[in-house]
C-alpha atoms as a PDB file:
ATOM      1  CA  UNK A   1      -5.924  14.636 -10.988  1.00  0.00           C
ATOM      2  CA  UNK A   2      -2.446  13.592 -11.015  1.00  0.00           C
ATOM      3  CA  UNK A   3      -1.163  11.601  -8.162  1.00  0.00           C
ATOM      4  CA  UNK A   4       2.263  10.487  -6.617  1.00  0.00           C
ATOM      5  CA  UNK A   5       3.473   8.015  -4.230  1.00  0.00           C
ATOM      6  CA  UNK A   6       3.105   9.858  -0.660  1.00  0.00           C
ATOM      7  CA  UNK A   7       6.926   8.595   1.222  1.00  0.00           C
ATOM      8  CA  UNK A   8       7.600   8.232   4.349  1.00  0.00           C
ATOM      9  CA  UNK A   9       7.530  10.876   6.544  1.00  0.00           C
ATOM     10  CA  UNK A  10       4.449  12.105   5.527  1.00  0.00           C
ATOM     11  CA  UNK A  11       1.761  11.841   8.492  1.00  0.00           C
ATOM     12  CA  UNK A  12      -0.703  10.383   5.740  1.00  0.00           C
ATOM     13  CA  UNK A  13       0.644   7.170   5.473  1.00  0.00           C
ATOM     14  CA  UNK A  14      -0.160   6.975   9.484  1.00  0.00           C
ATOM     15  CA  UNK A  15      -3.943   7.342   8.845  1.00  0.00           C
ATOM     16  CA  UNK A  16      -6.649   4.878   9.226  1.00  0.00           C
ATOM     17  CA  UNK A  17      -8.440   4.430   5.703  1.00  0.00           C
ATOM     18  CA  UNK A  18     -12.604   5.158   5.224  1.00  0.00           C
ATOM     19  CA  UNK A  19     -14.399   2.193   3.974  1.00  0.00           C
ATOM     20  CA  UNK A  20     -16.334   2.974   0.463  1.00  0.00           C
ATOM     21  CA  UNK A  21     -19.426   3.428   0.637  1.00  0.00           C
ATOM     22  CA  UNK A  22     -20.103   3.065  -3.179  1.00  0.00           C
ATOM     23  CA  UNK A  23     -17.697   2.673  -6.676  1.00  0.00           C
ATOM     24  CA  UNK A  24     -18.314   5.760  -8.142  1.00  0.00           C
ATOM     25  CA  UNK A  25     -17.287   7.160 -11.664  1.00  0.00           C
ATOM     26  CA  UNK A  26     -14.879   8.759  -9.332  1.00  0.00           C
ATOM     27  CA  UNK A  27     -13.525   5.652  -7.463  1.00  0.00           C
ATOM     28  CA  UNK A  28     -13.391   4.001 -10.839  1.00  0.00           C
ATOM     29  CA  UNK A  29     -11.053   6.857 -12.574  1.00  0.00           C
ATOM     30  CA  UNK A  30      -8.929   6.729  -8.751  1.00  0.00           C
ATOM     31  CA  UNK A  31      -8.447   2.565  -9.119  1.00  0.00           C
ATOM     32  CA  UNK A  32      -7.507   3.169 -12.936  1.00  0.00           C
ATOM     33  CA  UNK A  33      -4.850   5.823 -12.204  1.00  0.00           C
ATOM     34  CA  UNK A  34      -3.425   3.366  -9.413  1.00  0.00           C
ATOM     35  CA  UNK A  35      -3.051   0.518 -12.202  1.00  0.00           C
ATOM     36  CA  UNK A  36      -0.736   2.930 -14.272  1.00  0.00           C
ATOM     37  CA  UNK A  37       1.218   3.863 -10.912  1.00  0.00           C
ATOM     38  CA  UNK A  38       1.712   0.431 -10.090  1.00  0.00           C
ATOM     39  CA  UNK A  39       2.483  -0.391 -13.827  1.00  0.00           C
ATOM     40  CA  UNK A  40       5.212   2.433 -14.046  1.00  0.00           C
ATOM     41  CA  UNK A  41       6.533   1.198 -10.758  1.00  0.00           C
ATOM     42  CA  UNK A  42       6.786  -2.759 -11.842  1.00  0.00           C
ATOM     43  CA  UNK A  43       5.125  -2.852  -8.554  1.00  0.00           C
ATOM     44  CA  UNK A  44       2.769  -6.060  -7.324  1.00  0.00           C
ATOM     45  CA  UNK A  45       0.126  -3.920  -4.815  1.00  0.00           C
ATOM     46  CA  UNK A  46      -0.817  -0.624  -3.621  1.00  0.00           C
ATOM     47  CA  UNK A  47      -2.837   1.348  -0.831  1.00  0.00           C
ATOM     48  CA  UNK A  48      -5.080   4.354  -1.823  1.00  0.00           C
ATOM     49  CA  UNK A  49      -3.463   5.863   1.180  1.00  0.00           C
ATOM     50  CA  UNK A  50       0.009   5.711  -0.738  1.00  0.00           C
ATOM     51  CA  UNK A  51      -1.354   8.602  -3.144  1.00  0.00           C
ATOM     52  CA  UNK A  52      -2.649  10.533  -0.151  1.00  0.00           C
ATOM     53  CA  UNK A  53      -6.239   8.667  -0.998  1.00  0.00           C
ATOM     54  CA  UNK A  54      -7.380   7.750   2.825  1.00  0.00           C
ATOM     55  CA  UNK A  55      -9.799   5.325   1.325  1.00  0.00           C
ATOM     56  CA  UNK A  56     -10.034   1.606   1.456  1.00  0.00           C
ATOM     57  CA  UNK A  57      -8.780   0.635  -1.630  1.00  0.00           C
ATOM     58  CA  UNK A  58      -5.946  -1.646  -3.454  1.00  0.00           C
ATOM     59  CA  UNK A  59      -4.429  -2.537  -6.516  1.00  0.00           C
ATOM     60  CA  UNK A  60      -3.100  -5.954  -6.439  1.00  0.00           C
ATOM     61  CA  UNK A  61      -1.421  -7.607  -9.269  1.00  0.00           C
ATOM     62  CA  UNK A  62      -2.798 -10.872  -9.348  1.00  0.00           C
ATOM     63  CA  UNK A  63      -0.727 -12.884 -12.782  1.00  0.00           C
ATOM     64  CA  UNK A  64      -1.388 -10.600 -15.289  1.00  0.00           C
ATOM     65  CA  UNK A  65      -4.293  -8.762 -14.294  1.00  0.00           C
ATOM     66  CA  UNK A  66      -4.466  -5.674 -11.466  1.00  0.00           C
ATOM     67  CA  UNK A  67      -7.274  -6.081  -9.234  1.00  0.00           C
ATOM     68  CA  UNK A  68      -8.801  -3.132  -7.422  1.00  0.00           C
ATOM     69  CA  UNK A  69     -10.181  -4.703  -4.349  1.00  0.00           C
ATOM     70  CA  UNK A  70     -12.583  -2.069  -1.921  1.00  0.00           C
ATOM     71  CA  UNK A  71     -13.500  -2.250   1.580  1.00  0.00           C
ATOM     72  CA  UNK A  72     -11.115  -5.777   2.389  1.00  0.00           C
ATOM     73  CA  UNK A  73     -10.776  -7.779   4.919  1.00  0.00           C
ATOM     74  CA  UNK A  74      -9.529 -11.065   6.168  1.00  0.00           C
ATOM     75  CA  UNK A  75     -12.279 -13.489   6.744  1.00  0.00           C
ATOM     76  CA  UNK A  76      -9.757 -16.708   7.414  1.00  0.00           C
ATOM     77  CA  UNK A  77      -5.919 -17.048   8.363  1.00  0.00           C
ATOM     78  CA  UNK A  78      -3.303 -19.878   8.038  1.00  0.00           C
ATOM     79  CA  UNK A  79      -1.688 -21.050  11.246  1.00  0.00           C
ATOM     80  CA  UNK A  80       1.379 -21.565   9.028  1.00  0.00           C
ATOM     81  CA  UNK A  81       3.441 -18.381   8.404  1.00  0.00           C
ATOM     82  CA  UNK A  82       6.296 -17.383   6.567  1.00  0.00           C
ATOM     83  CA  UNK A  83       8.898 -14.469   6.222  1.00  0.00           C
ATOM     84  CA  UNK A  84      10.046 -13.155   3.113  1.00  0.00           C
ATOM     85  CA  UNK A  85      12.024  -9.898   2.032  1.00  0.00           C
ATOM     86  CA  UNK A  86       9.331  -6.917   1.335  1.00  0.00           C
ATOM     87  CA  UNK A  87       9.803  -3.506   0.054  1.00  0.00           C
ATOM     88  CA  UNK A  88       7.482  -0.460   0.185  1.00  0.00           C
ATOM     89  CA  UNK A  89       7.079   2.482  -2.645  1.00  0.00           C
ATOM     90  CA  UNK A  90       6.618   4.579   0.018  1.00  0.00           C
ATOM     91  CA  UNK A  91      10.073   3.767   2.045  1.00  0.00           C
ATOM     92  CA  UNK A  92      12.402   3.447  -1.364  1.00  0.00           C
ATOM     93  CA  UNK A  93      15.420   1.685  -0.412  1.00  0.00           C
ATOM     94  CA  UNK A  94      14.547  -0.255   2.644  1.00  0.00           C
ATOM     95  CA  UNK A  95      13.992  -3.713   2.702  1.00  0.00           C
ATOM     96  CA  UNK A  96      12.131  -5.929   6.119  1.00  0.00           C
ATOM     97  CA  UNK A  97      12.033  -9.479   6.829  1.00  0.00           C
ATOM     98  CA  UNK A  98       8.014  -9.990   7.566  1.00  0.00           C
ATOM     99  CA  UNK A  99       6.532 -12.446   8.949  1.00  0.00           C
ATOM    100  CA  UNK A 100       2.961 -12.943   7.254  1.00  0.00           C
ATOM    101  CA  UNK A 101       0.654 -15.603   6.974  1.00  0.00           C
ATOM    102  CA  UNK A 102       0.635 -18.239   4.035  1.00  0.00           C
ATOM    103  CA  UNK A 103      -2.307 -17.975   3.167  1.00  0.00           C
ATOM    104  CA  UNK A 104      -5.518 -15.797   3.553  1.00  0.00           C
ATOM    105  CA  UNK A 105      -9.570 -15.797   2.563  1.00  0.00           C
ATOM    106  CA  UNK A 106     -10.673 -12.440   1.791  1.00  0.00           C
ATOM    107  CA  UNK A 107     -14.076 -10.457   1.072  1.00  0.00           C
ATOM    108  CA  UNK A 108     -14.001  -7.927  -0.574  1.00  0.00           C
ATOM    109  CA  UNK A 109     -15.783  -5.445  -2.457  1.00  0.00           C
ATOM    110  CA  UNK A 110     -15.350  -5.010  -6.643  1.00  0.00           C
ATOM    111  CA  UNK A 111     -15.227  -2.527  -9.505  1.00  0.00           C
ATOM    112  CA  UNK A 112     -18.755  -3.421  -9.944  1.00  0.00           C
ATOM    113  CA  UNK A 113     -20.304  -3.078  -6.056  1.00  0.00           C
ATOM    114  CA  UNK A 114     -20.637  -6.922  -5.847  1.00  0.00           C
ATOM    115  CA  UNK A 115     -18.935  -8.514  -2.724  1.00  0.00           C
ATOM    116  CA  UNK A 116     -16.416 -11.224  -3.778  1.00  0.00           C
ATOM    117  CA  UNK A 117     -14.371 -13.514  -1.819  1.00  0.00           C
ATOM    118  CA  UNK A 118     -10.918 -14.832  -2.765  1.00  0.00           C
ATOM    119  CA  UNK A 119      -8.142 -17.021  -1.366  1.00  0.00           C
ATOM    120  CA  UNK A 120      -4.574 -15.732  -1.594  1.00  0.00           C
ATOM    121  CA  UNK A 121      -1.685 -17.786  -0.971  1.00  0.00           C
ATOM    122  CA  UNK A 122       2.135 -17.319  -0.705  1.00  0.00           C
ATOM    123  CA  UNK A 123       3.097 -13.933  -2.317  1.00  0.00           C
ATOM    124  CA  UNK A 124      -0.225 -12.959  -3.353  1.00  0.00           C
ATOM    125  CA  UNK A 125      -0.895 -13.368   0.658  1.00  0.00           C
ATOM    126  CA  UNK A 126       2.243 -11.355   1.336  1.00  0.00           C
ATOM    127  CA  UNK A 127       0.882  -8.445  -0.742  1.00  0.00           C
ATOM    128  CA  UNK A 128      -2.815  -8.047   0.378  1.00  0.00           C
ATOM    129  CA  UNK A 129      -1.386  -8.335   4.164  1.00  0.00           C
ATOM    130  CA  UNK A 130       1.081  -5.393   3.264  1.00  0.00           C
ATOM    131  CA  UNK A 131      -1.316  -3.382   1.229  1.00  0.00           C
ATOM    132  CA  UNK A 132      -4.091  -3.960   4.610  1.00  0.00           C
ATOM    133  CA  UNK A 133      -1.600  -2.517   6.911  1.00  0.00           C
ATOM    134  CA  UNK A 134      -1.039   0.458   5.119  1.00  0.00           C
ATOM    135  CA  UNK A 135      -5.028   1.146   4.967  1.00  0.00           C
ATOM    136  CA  UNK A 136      -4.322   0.507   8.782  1.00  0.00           C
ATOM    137  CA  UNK A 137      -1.809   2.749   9.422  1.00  0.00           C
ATOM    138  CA  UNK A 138       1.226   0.409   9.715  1.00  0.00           C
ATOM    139  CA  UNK A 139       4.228   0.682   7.980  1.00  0.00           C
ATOM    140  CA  UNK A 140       7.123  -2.015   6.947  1.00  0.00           C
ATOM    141  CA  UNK A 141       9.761  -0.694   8.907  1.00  0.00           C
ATOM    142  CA  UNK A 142       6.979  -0.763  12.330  1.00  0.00           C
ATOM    143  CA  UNK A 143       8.113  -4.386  12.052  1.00  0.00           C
ATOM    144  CA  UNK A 144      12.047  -3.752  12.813  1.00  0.00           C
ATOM    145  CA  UNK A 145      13.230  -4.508  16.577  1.00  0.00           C
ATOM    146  CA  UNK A 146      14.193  -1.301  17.653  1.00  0.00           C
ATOM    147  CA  UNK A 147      17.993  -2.069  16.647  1.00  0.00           C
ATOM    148  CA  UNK A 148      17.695  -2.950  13.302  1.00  0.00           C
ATOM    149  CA  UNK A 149      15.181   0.183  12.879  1.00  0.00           C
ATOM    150  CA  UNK A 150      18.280   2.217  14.098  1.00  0.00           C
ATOM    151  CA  UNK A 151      20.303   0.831  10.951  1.00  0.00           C
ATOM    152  CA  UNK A 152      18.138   2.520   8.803  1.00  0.00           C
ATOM    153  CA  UNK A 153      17.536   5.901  10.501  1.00  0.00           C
ATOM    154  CA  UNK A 154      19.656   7.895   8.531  1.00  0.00           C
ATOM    155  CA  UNK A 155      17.834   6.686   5.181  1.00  0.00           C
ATOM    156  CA  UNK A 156      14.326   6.972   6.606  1.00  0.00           C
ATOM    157  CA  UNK A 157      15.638  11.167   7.404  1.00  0.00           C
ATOM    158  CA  UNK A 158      16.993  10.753   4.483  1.00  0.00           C
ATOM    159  CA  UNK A 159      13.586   9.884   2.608  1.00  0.00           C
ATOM    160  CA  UNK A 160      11.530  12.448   5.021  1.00  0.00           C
ATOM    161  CA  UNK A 161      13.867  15.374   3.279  1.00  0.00           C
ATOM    162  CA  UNK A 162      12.648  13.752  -0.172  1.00  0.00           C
ATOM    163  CA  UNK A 163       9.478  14.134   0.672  1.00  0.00           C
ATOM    164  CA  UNK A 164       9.495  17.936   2.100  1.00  0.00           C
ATOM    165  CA  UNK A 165      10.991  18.691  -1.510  1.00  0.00           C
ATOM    166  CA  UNK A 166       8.928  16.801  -3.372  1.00  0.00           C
ATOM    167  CA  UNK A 167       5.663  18.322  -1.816  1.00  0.00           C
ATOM    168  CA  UNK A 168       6.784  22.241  -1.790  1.00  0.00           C
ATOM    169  CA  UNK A 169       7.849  21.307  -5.358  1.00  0.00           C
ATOM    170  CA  UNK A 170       4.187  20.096  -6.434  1.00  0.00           C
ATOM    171  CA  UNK A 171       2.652  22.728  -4.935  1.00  0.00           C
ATOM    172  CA  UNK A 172       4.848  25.253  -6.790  1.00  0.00           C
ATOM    173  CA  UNK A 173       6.778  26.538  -4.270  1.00  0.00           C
ATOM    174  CA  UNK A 174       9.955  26.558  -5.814  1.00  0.00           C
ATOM    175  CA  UNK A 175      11.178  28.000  -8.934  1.00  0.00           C
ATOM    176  CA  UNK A 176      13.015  26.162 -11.550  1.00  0.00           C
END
C-alpha cells in the first residue's frame, strides 16, 4: 500500500494512537515504507499517525540508522529544558519555538518484539518528544500563544485546502 504524509487539517492527525500488540510481517512492511518516507523527505522522525496509521509507531533517525521504535514511552525526564526551532511534515511551512526537555530515557518496543530502553539527548530528545505528541494527538502549532497562532492562520487554511485536493485526488475523484 502506498502511503502519504496526512497534513494538517485532516482530523487524523488529532487521534490518539493504539499501542501494538505484536510486530507483524505487516508492521514490519508499515515501519519499512516509513524509512523511505522519511528518507525522501530528508526528514529526522515520524508518527504512524502522519500516514493515516493510528498506531504507536516511529521512525527516528538516530546518526545514520532509522529506528522504528513501537509502543514508547518516557520512563525518565531532565529538569533542564531547552527550545529550539521545529518543523512538522504534516504543517509544511510553519516553523515553532518548543520548549522540550534535554534529555529523555525511553522503553520501547523493537522490530524484533524485545523491549529496549534508550537515552536520548538534545535533538534526538527533541524528535522522540515531537514524534510522542503526534501519537498523542498534539500538534506543533498547539504550542503557539494564541497570537502568534493567528500569524499563521492563513497558511494553516492554506494547507487544509492542500489537503482536501490531495485526498479527492488519491481517491480518484478528479480527472486529469
Amino acid at each position: 500500500m502506498e502511503h502519504f504524509i496526512t497534513l494538517y487539517g485532516d482530523n487524523v492527525l488529532r487521534l490518539k494512537s493504539n499501542p501494538v500488540e505484536k510486530i507483524t510481517e505487516e508492521l514490519e512492511d508499515l515501519a519499512l515504507d516509513m524509512i523511505e518516507i522519511v528518507k525522501s523527505q530528508n526528514a529526522v522522525g515520524l508518527a504512524a499517525i502522519q500516514i493515516s496509521e493510528p498506531i504507536q509507531l516511529i521512525i527516528l533517525k538516530i546518526g545514520e540508522e532509522f529506528v522504528p521504535v513501537f509502543n514508547s514511552k518516557i520512563l525518565k525526564k531532565s529538569e533542564e529544558t531547552t527550545i529550539s526551532e521545529e518543523w512538522c511534515l504534516s504543517i509544511p511551512g510553519v516553523k515553532c519555538d518548543i520548549k522540550r526537555f534535554k534529555w529523555v530515557d525511553i522503553e520501547y518496543l523493537d522490530i524484533e518484539n524485545n523491549i529496549q530502553t534508550m537515552k536520548l539527548e538534545d535533538l534526538k530528545a527533541n524528535i522522540f518528544q515531537h514524534e510522542l505528541d503526534h501519537m498523542n494527538g498534539k500538534l506543533i502549532i498547539d504550542y503557539l500563544t494564541p497570537a502568534r497562532r493567528s500569524l499563521i492562520q492563513r497558511k494553516l487554511k492554506d494547507i487544509t485546502k492542500l489537503n482536501k485536493v490531495i485526498k479527492r485526488c488519491t481517491k480518484g475523484q478528479i480527472n486529469e
